[in-house]
PDB file of N, CA and C in Angstrom:
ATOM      1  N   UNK A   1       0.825  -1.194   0.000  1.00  0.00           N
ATOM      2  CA  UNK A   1       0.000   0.000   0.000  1.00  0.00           C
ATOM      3  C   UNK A   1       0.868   1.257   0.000  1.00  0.00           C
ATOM      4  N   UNK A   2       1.824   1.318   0.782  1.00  0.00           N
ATOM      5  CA  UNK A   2       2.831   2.632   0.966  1.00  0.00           C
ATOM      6  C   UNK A   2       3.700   2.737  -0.380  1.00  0.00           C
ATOM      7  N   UNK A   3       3.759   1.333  -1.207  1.00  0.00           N
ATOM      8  CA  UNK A   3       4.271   1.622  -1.834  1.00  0.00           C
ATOM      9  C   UNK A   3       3.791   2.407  -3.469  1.00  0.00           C
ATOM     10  N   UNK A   4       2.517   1.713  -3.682  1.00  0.00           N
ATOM     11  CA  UNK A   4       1.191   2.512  -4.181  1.00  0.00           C
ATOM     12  C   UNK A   4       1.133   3.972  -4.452  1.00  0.00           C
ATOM     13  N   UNK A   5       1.163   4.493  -2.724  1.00  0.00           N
ATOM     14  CA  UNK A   5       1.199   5.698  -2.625  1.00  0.00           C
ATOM     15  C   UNK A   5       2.134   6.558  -2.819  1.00  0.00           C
ATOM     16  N   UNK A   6       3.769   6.155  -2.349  1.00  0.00           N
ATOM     17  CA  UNK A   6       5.110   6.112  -3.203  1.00  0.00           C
ATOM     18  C   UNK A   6       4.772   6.369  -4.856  1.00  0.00           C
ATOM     19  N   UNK A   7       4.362   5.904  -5.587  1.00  0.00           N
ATOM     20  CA  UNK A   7       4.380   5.568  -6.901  1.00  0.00           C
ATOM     21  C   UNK A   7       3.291   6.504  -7.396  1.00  0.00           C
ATOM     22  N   UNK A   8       2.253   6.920  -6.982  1.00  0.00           N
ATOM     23  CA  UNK A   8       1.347   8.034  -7.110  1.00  0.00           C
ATOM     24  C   UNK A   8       1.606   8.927  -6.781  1.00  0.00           C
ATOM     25  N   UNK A   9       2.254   9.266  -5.701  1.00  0.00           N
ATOM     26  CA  UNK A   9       2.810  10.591  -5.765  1.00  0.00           C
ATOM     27  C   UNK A   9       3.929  11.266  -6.577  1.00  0.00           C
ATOM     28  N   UNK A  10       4.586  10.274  -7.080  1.00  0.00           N
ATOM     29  CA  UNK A  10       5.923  10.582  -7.718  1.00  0.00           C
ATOM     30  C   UNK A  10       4.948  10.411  -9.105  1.00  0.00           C
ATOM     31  N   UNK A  11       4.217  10.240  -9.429  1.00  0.00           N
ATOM     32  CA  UNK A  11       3.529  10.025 -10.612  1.00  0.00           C
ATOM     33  C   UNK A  11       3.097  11.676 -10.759  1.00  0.00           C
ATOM     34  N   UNK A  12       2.296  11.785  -9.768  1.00  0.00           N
ATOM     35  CA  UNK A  12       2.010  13.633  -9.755  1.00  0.00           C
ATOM     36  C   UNK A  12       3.057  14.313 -10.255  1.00  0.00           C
ATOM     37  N   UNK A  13       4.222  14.127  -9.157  1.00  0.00           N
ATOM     38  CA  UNK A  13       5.022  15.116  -9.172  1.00  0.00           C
ATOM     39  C   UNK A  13       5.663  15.802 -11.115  1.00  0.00           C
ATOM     40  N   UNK A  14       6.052  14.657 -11.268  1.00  0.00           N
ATOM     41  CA  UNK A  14       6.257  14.441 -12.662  1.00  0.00           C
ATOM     42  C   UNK A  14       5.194  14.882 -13.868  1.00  0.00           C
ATOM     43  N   UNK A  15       4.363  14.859 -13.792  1.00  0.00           N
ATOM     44  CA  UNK A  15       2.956  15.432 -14.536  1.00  0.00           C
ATOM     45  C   UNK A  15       3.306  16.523 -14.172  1.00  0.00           C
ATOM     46  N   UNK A  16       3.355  16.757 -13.175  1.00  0.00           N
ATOM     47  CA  UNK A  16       3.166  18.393 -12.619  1.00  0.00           C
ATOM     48  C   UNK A  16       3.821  19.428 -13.642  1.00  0.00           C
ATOM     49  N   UNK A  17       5.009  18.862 -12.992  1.00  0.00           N
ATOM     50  CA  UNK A  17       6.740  19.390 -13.759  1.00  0.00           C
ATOM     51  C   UNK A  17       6.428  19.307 -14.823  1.00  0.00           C
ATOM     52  N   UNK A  18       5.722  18.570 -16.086  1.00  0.00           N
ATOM     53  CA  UNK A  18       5.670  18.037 -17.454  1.00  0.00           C
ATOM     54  C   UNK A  18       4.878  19.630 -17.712  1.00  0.00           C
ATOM     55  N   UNK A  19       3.716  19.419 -17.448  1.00  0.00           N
ATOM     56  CA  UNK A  19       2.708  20.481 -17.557  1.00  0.00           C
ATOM     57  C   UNK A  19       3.027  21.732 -17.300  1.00  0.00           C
ATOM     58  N   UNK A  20       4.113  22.036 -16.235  1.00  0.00           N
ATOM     59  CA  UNK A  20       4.652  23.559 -16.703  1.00  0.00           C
ATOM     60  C   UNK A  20       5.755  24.066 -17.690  1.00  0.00           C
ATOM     61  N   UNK A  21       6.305  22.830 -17.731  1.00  0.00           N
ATOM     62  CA  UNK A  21       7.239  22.916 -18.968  1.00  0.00           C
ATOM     63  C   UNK A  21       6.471  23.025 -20.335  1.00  0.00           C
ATOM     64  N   UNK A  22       5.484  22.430 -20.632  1.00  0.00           N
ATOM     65  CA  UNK A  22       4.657  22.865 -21.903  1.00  0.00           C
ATOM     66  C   UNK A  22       4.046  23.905 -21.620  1.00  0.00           C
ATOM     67  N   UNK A  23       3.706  24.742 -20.784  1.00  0.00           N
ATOM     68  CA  UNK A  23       2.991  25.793 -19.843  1.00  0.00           C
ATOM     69  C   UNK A  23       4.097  26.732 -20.425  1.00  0.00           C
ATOM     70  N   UNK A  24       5.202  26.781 -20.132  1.00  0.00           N
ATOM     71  CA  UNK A  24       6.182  27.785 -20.465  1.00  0.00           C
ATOM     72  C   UNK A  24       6.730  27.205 -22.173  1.00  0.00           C
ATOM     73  N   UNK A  25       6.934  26.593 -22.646  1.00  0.00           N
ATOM     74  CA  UNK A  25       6.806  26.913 -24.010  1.00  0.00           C
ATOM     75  C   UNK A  25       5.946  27.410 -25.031  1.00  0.00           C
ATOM     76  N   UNK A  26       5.307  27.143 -24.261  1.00  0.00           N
ATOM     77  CA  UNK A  26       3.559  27.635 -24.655  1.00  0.00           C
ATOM     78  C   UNK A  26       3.468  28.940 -24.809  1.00  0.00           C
ATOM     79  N   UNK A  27       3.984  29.565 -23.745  1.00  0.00           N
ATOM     80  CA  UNK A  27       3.802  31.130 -23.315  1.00  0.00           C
ATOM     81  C   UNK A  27       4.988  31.599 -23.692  1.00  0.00           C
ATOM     82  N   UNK A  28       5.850  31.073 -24.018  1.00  0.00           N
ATOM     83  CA  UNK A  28       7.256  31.512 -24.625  1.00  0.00           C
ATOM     84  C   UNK A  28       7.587  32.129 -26.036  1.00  0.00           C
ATOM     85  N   UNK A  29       6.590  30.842 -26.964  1.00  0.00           N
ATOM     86  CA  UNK A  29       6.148  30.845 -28.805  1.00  0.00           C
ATOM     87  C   UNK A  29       5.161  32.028 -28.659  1.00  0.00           C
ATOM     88  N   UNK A  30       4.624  32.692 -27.564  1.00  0.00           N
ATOM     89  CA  UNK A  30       3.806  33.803 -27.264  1.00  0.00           C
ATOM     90  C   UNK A  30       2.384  33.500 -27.612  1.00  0.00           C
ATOM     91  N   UNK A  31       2.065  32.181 -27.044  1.00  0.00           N
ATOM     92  CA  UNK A  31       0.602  31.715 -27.485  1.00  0.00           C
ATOM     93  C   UNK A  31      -0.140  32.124 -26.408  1.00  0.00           C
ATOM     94  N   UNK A  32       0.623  32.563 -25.330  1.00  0.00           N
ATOM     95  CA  UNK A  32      -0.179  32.738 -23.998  1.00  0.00           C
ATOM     96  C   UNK A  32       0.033  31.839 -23.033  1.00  0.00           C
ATOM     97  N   UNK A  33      -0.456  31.670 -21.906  1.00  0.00           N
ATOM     98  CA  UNK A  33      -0.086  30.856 -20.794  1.00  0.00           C
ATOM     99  C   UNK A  33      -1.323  29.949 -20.366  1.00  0.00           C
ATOM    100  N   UNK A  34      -1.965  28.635 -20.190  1.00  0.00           N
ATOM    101  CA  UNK A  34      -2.689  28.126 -19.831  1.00  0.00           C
ATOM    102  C   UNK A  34      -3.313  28.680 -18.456  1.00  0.00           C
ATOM    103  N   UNK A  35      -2.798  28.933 -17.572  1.00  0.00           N
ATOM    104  CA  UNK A  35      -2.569  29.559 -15.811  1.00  0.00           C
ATOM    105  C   UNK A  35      -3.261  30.893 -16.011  1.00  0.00           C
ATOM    106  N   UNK A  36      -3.501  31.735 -15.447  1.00  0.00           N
ATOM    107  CA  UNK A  36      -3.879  32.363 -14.995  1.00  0.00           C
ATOM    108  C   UNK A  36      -2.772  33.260 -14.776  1.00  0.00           C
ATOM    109  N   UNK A  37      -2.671  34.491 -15.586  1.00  0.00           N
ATOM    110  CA  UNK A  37      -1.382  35.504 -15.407  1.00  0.00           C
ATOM    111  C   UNK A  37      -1.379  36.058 -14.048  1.00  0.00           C
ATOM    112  N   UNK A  38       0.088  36.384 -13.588  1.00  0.00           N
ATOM    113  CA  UNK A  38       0.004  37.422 -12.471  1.00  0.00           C
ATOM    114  C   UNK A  38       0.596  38.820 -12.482  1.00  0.00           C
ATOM    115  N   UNK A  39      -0.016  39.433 -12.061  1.00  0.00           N
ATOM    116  CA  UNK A  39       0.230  40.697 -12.453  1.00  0.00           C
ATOM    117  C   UNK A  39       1.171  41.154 -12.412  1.00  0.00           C
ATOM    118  N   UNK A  40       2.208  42.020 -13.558  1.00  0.00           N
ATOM    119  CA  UNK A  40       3.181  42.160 -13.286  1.00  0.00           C
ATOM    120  C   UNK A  40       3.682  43.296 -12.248  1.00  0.00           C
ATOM    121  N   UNK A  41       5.384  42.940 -11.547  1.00  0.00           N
ATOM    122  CA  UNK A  41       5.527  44.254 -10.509  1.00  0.00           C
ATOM    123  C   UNK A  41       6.057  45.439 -11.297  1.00  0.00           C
ATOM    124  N   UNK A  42       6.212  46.632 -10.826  1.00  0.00           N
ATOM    125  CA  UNK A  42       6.615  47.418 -11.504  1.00  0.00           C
ATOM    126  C   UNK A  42       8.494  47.192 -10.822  1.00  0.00           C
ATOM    127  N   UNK A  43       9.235  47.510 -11.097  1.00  0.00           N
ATOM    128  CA  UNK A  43      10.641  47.709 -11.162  1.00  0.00           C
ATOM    129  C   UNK A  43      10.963  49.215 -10.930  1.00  0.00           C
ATOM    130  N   UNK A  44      11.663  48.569  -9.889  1.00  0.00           N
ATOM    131  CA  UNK A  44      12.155  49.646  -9.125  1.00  0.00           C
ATOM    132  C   UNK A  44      14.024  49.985  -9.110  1.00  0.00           C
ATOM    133  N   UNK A  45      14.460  51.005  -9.976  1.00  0.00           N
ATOM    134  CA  UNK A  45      15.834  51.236 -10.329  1.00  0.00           C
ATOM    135  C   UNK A  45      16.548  51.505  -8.687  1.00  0.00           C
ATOM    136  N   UNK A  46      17.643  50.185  -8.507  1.00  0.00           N
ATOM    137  CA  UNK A  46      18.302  49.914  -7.072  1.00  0.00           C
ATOM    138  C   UNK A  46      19.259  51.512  -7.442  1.00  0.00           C
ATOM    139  N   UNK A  47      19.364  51.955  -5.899  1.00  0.00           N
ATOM    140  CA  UNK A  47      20.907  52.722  -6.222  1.00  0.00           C
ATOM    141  C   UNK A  47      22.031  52.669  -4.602  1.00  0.00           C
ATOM    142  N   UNK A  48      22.945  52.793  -5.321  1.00  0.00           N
ATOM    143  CA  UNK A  48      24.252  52.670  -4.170  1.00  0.00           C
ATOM    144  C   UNK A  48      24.262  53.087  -2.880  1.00  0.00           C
ATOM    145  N   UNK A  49      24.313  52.984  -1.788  1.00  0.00           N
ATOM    146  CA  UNK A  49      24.397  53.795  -0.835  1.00  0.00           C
ATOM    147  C   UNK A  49      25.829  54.217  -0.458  1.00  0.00           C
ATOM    148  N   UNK A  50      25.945  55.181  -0.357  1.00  0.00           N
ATOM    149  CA  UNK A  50      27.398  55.870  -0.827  1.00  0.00           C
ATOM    150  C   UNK A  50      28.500  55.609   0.025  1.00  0.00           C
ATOM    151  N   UNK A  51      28.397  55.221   1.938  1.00  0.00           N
ATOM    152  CA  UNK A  51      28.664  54.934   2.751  1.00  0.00           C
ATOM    153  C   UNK A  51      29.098  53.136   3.337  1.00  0.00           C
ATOM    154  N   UNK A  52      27.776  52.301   2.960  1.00  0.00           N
ATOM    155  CA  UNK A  52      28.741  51.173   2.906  1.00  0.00           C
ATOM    156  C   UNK A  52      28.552  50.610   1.472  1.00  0.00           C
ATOM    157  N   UNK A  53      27.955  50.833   0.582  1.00  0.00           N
ATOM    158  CA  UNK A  53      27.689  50.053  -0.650  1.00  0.00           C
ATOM    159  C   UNK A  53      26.453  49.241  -1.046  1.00  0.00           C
ATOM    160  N   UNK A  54      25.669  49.642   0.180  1.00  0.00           N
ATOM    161  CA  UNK A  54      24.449  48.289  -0.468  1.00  0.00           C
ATOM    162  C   UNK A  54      23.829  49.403  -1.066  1.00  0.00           C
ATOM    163  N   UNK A  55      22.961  48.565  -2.120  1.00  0.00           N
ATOM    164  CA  UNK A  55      22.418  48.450  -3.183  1.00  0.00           C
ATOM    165  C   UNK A  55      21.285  49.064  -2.444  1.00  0.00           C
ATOM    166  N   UNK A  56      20.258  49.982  -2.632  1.00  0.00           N
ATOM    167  CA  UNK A  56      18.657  49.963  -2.142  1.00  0.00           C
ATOM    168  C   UNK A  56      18.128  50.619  -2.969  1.00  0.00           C
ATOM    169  N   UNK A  57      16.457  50.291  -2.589  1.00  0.00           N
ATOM    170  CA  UNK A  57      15.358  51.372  -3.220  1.00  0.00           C
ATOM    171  C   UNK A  57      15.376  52.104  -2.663  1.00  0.00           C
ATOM    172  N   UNK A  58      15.386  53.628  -3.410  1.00  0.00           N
ATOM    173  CA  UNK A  58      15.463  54.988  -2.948  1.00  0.00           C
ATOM    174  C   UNK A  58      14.398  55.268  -2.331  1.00  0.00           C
ATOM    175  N   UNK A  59      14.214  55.721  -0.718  1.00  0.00           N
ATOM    176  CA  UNK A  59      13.381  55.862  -0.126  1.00  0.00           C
ATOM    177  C   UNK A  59      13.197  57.323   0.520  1.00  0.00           C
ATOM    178  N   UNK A  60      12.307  58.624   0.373  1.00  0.00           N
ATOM    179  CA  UNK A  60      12.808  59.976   0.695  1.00  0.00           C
ATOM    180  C   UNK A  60      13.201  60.141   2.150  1.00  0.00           C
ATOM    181  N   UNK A  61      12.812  58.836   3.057  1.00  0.00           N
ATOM    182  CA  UNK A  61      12.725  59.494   4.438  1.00  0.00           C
ATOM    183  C   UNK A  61      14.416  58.876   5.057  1.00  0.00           C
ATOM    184  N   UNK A  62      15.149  58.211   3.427  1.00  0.00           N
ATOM    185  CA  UNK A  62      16.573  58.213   4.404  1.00  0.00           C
ATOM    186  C   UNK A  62      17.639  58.540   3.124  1.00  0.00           C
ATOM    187  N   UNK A  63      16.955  60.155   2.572  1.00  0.00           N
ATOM    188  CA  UNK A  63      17.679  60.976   1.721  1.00  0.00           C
ATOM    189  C   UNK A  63      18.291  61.774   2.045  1.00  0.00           C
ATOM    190  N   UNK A  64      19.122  62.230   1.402  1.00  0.00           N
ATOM    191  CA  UNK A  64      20.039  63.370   2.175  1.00  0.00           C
ATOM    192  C   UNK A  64      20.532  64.165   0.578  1.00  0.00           C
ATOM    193  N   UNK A  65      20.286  65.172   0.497  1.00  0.00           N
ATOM    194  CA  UNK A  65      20.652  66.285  -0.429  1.00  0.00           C
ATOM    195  C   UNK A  65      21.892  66.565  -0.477  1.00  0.00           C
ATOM    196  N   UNK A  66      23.054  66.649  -1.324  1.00  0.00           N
ATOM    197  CA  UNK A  66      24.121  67.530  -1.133  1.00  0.00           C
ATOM    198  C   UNK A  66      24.948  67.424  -2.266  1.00  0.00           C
ATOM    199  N   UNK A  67      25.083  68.936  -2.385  1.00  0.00           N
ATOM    200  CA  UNK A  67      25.919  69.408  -3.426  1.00  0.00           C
ATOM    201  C   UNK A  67      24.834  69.304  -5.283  1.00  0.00           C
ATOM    202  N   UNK A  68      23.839  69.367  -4.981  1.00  0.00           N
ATOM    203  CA  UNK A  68      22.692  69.270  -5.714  1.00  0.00           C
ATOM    204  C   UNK A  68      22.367  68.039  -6.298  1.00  0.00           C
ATOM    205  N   UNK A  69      23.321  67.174  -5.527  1.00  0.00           N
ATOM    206  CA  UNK A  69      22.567  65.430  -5.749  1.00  0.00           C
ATOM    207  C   UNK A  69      21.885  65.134  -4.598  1.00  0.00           C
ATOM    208  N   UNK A  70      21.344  64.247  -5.087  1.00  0.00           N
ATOM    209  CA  UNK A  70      20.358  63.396  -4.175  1.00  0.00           C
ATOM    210  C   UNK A  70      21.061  61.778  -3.579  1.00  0.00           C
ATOM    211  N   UNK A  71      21.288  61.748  -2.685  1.00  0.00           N
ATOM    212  CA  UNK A  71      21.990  60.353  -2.115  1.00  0.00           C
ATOM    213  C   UNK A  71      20.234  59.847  -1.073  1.00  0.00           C
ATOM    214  N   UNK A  72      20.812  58.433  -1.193  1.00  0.00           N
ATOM    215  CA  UNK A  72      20.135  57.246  -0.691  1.00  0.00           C
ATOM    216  C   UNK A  72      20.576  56.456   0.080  1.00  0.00           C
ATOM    217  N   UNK A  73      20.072  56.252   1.794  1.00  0.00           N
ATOM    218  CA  UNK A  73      20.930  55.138   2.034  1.00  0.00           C
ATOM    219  C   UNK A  73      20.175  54.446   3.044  1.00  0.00           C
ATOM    220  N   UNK A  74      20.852  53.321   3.064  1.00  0.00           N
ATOM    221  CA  UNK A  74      19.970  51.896   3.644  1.00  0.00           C
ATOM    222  C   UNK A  74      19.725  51.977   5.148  1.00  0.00           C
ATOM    223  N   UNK A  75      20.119  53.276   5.941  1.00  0.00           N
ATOM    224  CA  UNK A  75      19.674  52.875   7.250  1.00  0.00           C
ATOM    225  C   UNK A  75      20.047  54.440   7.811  1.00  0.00           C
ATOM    226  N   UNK A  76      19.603  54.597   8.841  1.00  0.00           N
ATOM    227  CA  UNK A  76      20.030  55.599   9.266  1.00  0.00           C
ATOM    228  C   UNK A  76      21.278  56.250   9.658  1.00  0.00           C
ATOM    229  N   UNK A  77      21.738  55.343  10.299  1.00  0.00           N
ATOM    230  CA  UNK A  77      23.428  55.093  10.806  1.00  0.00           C
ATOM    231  C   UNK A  77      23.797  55.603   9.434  1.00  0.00           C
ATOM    232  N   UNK A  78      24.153  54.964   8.270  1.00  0.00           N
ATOM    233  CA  UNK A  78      24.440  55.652   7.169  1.00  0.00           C
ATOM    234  C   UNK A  78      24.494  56.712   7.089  1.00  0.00           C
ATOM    235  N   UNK A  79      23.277  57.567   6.788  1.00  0.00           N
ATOM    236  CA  UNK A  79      22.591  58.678   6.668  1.00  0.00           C
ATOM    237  C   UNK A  79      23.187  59.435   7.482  1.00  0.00           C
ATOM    238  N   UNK A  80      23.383  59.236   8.723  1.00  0.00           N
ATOM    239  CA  UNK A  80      24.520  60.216   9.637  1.00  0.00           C
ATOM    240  C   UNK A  80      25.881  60.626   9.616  1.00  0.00           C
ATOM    241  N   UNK A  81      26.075  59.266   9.438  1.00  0.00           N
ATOM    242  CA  UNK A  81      28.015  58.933   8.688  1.00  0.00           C
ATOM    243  C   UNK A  81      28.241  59.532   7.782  1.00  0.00           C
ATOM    244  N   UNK A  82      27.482  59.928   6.451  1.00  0.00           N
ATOM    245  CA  UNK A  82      27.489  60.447   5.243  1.00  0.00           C
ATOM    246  C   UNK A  82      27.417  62.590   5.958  1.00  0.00           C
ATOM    247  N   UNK A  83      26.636  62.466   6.493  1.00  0.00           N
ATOM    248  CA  UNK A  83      26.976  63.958   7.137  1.00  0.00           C
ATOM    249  C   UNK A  83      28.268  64.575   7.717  1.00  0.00           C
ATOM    250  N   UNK A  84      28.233  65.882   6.712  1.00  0.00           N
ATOM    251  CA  UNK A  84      29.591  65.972   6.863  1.00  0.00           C
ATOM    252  C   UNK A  84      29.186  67.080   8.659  1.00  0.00           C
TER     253      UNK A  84
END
């Protein structure tokens, strides 16, 4: 019996996998997607934080103005350090 169920499930799994792989060629040749689309996100351009280097979304409440650029940075601590 366990083994039954062993063998049916791995039977799924495999269908599964089969069916999105034709799912995405499908939608690839631009025929559309069987599924149900999800909406796309909009994209958001990362920028440097000038102090240690990470990467972030520009957020106004940890901006800092100077020299008529606009800097961005990932935390506050930053944002202070960067003050001259």
């Amino acid at each position: 019996m366990i083994r039954f169920l062993l063998i049916a499930i791995l039977f799924l799994l495999i269908a599964r996998m089969f069916w999105r792989v034709i799912d995405g060629v499908i939608e690839g040749a631009g025929g559309g997607s069987s599924r149900r689309k999800r909406p796309l996100r909009s994209s958001v351009k990362l920028v440097k934080d000038p102090v240690c280097g990470t990467w972030v979304a520009p957020r106004p409440e940890l901006a800092e103005n100077h020299g008529g650029e606009t800097h961005y940075f990932c935390s506050e601590k930053c944002r202070r350090a960067f003050r001259p």
